[in-house]
Protein backbone atom coordinates (compact mmCIF):
# COMPACT_ATOMS: atom_id res chain seq x y z
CA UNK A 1 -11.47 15.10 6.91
CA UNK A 2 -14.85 14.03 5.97
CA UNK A 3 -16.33 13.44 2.10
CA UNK A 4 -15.25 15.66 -0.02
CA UNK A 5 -15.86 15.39 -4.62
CA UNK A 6 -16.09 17.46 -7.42
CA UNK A 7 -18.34 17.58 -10.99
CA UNK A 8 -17.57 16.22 -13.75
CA UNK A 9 -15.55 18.44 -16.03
CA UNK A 10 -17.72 17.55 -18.99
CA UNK A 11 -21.15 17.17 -17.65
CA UNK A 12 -21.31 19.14 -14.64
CA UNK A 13 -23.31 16.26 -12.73
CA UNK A 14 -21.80 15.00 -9.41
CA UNK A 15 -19.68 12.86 -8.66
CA UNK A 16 -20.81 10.90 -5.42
CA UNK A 17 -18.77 8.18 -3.48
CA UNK A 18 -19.01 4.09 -3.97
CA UNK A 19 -21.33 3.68 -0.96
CA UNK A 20 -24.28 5.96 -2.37
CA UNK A 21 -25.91 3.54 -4.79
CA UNK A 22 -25.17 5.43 -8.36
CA UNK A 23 -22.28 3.91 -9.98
CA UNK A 24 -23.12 6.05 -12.82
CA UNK A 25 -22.23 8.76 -10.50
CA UNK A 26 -19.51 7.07 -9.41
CA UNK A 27 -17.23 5.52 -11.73
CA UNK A 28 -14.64 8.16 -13.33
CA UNK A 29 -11.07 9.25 -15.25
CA UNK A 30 -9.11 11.54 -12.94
CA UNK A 31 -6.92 13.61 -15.41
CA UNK A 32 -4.11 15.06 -13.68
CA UNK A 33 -2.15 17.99 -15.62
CA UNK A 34 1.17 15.92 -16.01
CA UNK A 35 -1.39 13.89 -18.31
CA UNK A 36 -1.54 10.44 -15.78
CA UNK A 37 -5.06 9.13 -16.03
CA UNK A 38 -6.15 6.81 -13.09
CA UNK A 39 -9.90 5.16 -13.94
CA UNK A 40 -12.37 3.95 -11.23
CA UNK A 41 -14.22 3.90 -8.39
CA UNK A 42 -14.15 7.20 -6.60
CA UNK A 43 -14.07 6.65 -2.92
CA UNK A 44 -15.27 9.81 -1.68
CA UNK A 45 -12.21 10.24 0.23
CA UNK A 46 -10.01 11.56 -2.77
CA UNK A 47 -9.15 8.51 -3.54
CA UNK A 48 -9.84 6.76 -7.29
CA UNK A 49 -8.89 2.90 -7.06
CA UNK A 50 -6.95 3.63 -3.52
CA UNK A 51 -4.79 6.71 -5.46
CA UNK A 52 -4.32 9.51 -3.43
CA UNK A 53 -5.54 12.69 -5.66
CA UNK A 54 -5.03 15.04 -2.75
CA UNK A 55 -1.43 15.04 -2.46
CA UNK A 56 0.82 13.19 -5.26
CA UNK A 57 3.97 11.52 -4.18
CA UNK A 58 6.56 14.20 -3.07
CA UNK A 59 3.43 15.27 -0.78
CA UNK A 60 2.66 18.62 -3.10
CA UNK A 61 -1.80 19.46 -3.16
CA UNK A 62 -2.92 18.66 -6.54
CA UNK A 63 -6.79 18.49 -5.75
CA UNK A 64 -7.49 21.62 -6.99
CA UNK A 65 -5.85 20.24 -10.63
CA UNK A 66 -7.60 16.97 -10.70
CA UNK A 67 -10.04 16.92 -13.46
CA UNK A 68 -12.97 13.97 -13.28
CA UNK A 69 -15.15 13.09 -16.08
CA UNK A 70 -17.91 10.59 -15.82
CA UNK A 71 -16.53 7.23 -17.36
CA UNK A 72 -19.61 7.07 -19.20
CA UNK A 73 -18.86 10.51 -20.89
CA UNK A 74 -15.59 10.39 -21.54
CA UNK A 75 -14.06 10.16 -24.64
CA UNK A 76 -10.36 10.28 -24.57
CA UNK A 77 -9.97 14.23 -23.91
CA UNK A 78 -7.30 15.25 -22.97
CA UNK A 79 -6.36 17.49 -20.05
CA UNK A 80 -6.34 20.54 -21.51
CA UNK A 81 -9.35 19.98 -23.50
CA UNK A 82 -11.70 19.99 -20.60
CA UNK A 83 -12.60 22.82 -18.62
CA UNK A 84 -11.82 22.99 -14.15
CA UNK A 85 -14.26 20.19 -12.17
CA UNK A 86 -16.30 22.65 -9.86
CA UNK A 87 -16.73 21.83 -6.05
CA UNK A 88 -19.90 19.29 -5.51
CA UNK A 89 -21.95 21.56 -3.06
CA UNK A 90 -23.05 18.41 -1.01
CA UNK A 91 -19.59 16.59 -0.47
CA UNK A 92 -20.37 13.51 -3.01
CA UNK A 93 -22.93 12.63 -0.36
CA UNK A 94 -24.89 14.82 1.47
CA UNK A 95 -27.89 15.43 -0.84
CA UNK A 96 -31.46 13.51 -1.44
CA UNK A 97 -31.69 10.60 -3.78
CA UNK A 98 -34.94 12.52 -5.56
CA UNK A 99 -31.53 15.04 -7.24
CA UNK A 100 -29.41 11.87 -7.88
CA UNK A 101 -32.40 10.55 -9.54
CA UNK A 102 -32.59 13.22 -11.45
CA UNK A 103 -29.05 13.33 -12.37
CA UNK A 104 -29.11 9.64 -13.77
CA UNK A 105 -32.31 9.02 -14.95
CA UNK A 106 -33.58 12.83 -16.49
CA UNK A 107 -30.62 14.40 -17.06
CA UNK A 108 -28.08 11.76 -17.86
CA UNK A 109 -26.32 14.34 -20.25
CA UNK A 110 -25.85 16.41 -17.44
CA UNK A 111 -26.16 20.26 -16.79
CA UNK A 112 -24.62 22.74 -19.83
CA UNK A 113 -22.70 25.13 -17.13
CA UNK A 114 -21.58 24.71 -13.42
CA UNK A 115 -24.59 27.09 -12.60
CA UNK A 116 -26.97 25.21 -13.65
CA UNK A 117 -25.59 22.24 -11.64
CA UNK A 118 -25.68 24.43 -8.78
CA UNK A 119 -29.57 25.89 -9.67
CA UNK A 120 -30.54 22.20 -9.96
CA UNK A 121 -29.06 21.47 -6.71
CA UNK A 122 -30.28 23.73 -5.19
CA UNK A 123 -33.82 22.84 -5.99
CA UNK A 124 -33.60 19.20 -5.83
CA UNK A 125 -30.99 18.27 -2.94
CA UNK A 126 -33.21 18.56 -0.25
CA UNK A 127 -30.37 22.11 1.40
């Protein structure tokens, strides 16, 4: 399986793997619904600080319930306060530097809806 991420459930900006340059990007909370919290470096791989958030220990899929916020944005939320962390259209990886710019440096706040994340994208990536 190749890269594979999500956006942040707060800010709707992506989250990209260790090796792309923007730790900003980069460094998160993973909220899982049984309310664990595991805080780090996101390895692109579904991994945060070598934690599998793919399958938990009795081998059940929880990706689709993993929740990331930005560790720059978050603020102690809990769980259920945050909304679902949408699919990252390029993989945590697979878009131009000139939208991760963007992402950091403009728009540090991030996007107000998953749409817009995806309308910025999809202007900016380089798809």
């Amino acid at each position: 399986m190749g890269y594979f991420s999500k956006v942040c459930a707060k800010t709707n900006l992506p989250i990209v793997h260790d090796e792309r340059g923007f730790q900003a990007l980069n460094n998160v909370v993973a909220l899982l619904p049984n309310g664990d919290k595991i805080t780090g470096s996101y390895d692109g791989y579904g991994r945060v600080n070598d934690v599998s958030l793919v399958e938990n220990e009795a081998g059940d899929y929880i990706w689709d319930d993993v929740k990331f916020v930005l560790q720059q944005h978050y603020q102690g939320e809990a769980y259920n306060d945050l909304g679902k962390s949408g699919d990252e259209l390029a993989q945590g990886h697979f878009m131009d530097n000139k939208f991760l710019i963007y992402c950091t440096i403009i728009n540090p706040d991030g996007f107000k809806n998953y749409s817009k994340y995806k309308s910025a994208f999809k202007k900016m990536a380089g798809w």
